[in-house]
N, C-alpha and C. Protein backbone atom coordinates (compact mmCIF):
# COMPACT_ATOMS: atom_id res chain seq x y z
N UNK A 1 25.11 13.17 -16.57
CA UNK A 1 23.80 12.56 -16.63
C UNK A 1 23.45 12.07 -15.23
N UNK A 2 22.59 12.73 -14.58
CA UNK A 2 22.12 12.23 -13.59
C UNK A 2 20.42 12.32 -13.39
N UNK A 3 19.26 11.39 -13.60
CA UNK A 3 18.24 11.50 -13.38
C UNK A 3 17.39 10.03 -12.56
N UNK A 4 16.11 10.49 -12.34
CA UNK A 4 15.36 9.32 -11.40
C UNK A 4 14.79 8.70 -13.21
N UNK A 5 14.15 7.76 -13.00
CA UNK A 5 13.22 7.03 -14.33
C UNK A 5 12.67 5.53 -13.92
N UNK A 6 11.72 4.97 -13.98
CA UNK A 6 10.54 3.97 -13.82
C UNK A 6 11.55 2.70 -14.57
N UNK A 7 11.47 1.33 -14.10
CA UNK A 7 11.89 0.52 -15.04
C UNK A 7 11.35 0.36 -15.78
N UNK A 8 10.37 0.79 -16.30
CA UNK A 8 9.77 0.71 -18.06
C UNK A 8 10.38 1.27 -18.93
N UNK A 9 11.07 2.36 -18.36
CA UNK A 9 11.52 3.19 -18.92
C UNK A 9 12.92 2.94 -19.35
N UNK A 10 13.35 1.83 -18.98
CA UNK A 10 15.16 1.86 -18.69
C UNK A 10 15.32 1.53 -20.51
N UNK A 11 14.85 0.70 -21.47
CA UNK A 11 15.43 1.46 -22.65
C UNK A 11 15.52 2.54 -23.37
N UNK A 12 14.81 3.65 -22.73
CA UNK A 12 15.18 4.76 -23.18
C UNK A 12 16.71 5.15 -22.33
N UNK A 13 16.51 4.93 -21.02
CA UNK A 13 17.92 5.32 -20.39
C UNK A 13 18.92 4.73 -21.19
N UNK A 14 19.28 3.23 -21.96
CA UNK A 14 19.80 2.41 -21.97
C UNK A 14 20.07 3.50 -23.35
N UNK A 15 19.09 4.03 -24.22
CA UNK A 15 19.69 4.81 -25.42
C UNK A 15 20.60 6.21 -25.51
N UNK A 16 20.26 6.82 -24.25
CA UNK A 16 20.45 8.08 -23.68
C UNK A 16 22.19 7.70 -23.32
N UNK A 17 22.29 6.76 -21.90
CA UNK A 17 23.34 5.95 -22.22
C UNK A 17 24.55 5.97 -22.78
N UNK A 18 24.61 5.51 -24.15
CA UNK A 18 25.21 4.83 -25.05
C UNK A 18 25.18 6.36 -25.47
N UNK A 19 24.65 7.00 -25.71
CA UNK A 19 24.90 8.39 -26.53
C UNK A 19 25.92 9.33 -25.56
N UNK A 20 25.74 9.49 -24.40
CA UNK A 20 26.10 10.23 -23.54
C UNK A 20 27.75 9.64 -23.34
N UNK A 21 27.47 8.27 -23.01
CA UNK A 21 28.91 7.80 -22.55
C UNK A 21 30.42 8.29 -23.36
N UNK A 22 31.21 9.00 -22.67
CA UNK A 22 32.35 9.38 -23.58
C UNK A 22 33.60 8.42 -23.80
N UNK A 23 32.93 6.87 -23.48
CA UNK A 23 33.70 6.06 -23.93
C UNK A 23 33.15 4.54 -23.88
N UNK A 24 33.70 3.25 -24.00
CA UNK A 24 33.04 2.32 -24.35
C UNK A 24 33.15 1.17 -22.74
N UNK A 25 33.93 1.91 -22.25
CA UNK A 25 34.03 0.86 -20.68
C UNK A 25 33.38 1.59 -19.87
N UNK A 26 31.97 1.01 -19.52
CA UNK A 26 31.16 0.84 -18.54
C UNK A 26 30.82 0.10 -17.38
N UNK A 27 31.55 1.09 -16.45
CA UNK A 27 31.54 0.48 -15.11
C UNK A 27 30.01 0.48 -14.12
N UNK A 28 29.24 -0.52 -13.61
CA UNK A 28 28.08 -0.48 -13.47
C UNK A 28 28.24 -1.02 -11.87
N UNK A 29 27.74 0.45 -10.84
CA UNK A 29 27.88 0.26 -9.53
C UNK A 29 26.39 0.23 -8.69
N UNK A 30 26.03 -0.62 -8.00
CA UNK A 30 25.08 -0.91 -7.15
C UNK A 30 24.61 -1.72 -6.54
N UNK A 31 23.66 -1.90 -5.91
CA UNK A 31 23.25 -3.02 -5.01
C UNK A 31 23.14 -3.82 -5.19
N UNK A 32 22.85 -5.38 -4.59
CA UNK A 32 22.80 -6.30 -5.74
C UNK A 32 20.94 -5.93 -5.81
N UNK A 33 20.49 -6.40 -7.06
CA UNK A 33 18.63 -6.47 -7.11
C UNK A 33 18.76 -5.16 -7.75
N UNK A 34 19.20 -4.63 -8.18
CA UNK A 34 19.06 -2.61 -8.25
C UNK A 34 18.84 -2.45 -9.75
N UNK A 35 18.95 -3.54 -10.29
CA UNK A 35 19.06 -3.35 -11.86
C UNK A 35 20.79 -3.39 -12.82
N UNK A 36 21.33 -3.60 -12.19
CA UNK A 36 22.59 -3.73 -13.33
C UNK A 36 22.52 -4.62 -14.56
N UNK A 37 21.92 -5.92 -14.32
CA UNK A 37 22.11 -6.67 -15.43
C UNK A 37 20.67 -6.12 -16.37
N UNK A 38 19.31 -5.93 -15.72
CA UNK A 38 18.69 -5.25 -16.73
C UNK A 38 18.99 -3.78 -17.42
N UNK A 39 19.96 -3.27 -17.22
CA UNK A 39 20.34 -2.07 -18.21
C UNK A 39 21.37 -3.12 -19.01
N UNK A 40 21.69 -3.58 -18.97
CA UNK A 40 23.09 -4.11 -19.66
C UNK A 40 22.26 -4.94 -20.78
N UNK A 41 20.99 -5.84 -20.48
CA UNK A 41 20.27 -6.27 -21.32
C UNK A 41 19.66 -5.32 -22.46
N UNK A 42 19.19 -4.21 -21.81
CA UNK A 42 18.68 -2.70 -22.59
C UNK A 42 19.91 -2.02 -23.41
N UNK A 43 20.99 -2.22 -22.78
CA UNK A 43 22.33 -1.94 -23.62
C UNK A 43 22.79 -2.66 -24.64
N UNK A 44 22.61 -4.06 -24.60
CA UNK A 44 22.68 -4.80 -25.78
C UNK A 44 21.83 -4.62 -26.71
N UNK A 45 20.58 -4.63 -26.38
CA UNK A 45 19.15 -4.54 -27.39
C UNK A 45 18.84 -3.49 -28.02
N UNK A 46 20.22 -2.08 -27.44
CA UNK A 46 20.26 -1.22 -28.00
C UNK A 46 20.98 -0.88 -29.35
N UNK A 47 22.01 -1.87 -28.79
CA UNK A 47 23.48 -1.85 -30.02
C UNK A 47 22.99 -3.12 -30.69
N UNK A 48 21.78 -3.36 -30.70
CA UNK A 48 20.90 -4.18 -31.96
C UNK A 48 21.91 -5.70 -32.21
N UNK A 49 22.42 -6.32 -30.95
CA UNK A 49 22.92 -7.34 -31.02
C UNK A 49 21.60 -8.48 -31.43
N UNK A 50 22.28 -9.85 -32.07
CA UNK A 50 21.41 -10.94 -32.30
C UNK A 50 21.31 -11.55 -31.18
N UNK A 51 21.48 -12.01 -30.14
CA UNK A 51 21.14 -12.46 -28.84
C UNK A 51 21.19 -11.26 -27.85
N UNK A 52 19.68 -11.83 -26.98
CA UNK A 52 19.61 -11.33 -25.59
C UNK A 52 19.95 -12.04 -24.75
N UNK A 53 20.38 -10.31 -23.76
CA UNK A 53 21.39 -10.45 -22.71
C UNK A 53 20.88 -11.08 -21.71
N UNK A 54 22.13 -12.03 -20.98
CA UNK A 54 21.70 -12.51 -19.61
C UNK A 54 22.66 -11.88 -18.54
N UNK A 55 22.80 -12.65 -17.72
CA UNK A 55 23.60 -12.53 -16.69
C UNK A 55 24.84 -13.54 -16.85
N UNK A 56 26.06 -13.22 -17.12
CA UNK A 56 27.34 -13.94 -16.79
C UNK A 56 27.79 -14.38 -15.55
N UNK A 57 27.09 -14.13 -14.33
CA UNK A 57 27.55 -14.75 -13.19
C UNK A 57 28.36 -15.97 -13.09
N UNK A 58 27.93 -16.90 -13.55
CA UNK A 58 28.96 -18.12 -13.23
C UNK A 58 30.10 -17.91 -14.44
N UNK A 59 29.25 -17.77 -15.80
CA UNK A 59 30.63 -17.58 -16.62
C UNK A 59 31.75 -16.31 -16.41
N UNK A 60 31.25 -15.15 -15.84
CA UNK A 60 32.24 -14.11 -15.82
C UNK A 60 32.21 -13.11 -16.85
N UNK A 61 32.01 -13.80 -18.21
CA UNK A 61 31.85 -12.47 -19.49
C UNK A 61 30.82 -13.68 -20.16
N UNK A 62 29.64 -12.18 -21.22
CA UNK A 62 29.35 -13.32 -22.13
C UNK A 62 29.30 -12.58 -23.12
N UNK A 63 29.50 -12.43 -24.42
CA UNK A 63 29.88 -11.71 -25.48
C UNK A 63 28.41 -11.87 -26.73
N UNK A 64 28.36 -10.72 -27.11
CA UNK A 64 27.35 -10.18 -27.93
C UNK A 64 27.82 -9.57 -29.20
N UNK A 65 27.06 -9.64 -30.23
CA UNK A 65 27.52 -10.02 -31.71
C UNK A 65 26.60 -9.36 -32.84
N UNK A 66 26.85 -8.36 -33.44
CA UNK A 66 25.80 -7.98 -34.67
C UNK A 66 25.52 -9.15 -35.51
N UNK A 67 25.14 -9.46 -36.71
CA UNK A 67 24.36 -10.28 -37.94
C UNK A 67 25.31 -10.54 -38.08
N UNK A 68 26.65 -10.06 -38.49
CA UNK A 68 27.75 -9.83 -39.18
C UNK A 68 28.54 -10.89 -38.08
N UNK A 69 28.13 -11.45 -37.34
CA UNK A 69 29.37 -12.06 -36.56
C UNK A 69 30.33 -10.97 -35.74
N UNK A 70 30.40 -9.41 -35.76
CA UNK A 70 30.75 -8.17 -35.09
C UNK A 70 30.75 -8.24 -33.88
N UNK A 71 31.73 -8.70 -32.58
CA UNK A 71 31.12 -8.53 -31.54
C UNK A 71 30.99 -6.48 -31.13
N UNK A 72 30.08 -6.73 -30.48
CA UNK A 72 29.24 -5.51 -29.98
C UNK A 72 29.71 -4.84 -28.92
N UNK A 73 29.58 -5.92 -27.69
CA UNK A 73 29.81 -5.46 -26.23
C UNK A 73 29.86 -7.28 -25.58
N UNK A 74 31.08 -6.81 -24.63
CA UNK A 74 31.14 -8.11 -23.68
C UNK A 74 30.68 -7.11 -22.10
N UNK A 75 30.00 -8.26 -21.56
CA UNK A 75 29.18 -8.31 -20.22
C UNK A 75 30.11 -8.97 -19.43
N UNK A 76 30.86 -8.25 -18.51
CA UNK A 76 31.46 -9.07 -17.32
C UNK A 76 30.49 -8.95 -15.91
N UNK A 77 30.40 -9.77 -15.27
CA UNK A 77 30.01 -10.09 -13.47
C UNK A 77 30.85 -10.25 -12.71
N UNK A 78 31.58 -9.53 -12.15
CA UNK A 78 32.42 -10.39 -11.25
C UNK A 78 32.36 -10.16 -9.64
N UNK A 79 31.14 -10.78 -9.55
CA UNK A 79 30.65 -10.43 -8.06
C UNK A 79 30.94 -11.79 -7.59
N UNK A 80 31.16 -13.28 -8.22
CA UNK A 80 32.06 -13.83 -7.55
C UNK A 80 33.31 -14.28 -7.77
N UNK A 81 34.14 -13.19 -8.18
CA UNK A 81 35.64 -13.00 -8.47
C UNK A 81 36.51 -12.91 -6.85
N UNK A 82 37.65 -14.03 -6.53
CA UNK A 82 37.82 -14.11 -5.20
C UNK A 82 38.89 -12.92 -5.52
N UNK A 83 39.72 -12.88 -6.72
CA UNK A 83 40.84 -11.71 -6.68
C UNK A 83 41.06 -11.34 -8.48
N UNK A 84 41.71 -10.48 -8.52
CA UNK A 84 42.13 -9.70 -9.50
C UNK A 84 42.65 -10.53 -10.54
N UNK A 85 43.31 -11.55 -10.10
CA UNK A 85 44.61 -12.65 -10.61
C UNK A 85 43.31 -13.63 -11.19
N UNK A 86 42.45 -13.81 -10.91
CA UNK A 86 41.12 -14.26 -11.95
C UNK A 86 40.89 -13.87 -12.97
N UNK A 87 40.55 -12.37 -13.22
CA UNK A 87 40.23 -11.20 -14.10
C UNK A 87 41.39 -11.41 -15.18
N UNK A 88 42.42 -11.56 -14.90
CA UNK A 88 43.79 -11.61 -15.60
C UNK A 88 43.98 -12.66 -16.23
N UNK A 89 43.89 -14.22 -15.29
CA UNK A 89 43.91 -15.08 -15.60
C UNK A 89 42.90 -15.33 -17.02
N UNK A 90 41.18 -14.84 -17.13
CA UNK A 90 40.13 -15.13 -18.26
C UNK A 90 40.49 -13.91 -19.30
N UNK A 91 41.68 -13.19 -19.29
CA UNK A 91 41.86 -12.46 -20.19
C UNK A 91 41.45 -11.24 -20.44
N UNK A 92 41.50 -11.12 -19.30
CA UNK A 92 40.22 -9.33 -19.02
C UNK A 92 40.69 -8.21 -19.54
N UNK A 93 42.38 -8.23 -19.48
CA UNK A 93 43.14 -7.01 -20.60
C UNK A 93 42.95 -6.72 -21.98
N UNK A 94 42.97 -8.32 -22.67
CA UNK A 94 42.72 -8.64 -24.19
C UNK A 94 41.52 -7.72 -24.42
N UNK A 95 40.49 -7.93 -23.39
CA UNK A 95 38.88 -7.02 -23.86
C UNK A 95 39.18 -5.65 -23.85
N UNK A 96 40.10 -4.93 -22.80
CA UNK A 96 40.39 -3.54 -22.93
C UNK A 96 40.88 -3.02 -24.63
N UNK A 97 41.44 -3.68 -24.89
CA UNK A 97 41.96 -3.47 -26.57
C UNK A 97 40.86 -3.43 -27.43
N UNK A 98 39.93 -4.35 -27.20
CA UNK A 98 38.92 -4.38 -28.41
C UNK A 98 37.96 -2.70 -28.96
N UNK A 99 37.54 -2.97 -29.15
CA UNK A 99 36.86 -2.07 -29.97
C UNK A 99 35.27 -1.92 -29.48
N UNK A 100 34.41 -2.92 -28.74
CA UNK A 100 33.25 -3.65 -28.17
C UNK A 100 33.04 -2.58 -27.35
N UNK A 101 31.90 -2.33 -26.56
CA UNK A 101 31.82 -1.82 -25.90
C UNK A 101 32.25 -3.16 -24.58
N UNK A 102 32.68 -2.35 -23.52
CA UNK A 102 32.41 -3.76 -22.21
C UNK A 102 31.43 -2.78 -21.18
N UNK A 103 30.93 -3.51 -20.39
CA UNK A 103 29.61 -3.29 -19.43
C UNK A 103 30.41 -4.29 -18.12
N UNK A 104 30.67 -3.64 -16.99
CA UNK A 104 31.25 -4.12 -16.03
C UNK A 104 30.61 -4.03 -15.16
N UNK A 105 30.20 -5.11 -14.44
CA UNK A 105 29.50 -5.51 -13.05
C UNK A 105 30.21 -5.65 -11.78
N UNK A 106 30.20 -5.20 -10.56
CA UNK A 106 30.64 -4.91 -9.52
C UNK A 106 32.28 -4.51 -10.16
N UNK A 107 32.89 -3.60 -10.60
CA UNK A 107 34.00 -3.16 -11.55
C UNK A 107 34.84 -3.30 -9.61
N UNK A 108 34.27 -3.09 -8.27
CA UNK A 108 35.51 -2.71 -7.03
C UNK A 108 36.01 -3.85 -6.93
N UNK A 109 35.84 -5.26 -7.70
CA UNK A 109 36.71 -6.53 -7.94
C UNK A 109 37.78 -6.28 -8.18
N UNK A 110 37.80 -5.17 -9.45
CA UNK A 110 38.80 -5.07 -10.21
C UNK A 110 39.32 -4.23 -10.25
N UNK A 111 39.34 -2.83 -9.13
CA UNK A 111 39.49 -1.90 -9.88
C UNK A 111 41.05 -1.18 -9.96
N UNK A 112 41.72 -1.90 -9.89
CA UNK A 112 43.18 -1.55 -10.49
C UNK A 112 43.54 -2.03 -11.64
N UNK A 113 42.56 -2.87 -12.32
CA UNK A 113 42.88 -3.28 -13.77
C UNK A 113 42.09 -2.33 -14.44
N UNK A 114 41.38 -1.33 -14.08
CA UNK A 114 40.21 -0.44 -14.85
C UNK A 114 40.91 0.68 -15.04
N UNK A 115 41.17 1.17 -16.77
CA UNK A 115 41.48 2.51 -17.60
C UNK A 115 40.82 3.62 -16.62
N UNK A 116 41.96 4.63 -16.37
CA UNK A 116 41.40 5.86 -15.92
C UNK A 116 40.26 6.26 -16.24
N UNK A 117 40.34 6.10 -17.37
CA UNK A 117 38.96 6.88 -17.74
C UNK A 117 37.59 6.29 -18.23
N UNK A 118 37.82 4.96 -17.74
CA UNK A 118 36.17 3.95 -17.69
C UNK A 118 35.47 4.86 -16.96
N UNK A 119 34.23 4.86 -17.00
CA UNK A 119 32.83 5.42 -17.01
C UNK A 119 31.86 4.97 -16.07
N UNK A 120 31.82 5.58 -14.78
CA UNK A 120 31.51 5.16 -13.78
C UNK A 120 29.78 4.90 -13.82
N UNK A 121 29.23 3.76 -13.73
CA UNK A 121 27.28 4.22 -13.86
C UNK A 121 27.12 3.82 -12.22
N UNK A 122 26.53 4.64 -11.90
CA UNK A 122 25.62 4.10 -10.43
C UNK A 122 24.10 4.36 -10.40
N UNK A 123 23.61 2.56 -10.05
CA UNK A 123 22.20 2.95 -9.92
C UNK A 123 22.10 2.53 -8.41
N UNK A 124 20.90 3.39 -8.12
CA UNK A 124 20.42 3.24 -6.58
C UNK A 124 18.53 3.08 -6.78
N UNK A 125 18.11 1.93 -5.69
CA UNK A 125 16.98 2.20 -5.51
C UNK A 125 16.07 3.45 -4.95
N UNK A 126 15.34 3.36 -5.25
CA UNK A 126 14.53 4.99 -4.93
C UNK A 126 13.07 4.56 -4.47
N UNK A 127 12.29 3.64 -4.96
CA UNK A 127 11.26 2.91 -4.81
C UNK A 127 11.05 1.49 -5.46
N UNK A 128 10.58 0.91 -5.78
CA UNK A 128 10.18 -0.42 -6.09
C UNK A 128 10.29 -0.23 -8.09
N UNK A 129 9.59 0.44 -8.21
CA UNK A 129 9.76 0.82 -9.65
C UNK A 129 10.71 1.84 -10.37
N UNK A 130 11.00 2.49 -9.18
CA UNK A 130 12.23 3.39 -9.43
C UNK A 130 13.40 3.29 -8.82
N UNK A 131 14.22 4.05 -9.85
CA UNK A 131 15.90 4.04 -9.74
C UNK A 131 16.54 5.50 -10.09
N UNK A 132 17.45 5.54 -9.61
CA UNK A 132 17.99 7.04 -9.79
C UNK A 132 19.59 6.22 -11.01
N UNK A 133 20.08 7.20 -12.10
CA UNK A 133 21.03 6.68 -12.19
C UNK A 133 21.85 7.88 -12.96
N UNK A 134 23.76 7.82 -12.25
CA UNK A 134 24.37 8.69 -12.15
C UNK A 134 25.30 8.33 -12.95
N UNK A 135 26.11 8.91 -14.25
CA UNK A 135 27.01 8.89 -14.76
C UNK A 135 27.92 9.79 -14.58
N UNK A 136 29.27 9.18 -14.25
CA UNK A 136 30.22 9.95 -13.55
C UNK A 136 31.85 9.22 -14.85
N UNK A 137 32.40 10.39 -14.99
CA UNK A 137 33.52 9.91 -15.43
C UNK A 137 35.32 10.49 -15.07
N UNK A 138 35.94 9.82 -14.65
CA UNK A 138 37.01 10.23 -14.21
C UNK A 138 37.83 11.52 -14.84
């Protein structure tokens, strides 16, 4: 999956996405401002969670939940993670086990704790309203 698309458009990407992805760890690479946390919001609202998504920055993960109490998908940030031994320390393995989807923000924090085969997303700016975005998987 690689195409350009308008941010109006990003819940359709956000459905396309979730269909395409050949697995549930989503690694989300780009600039900061480029859009990561608004697909991740479009990714939750896709998997029809009861709360909308924010940004975990200070907390690190914030976890999302069907009707059912089901969590869905956890949202990590760890753009201010000083080392790996953080990631470890808030339990970041325990989430690899689950079943959730996870959505990973700046994932080069971490990336010796990241499954071969997590799911690389890169978005890049292209213009003001546009973004190009590339799914790549190991």
């Amino acid at each position: 999956m690689k195409q350009t698309f308008q941010l109006n458009e990003i819940q359709e990407i956000a459905k396309e996405l979730l269909h395409k992805a050949p697995n549930k760890i989503l690694c989300l690479y780009g600039n900061m401002g480029v859009g990561k946390t608004t697909l991740v919001k479009a990714l939750v609202k896709e998997l029809g969670a009861v709360d909308v998504a924010n940004s975990p920055t200070f907390g690190l993960v914030n976890e999302y939940y069907d009707e059912n109490d089901t969590p869905l998908a956890y949202h990590f940030d760890f753009y201010r993670l000083n080392d790996e031994m953080e990631a470890l320390d808030m339990g970041f393995e325990d989430y690899l086990s689950t079943d959730a989807w996870l959505f990973i923000e700046w994932p080069d924090k971490i990336s010796s704790l990241l499954p071969e085969d997590a799911v690389r997303v890169f978005l890049q700016f292209i213009e003001e309203n546009t973004r190009s975005i590339e799914l790549n998987v190991s």
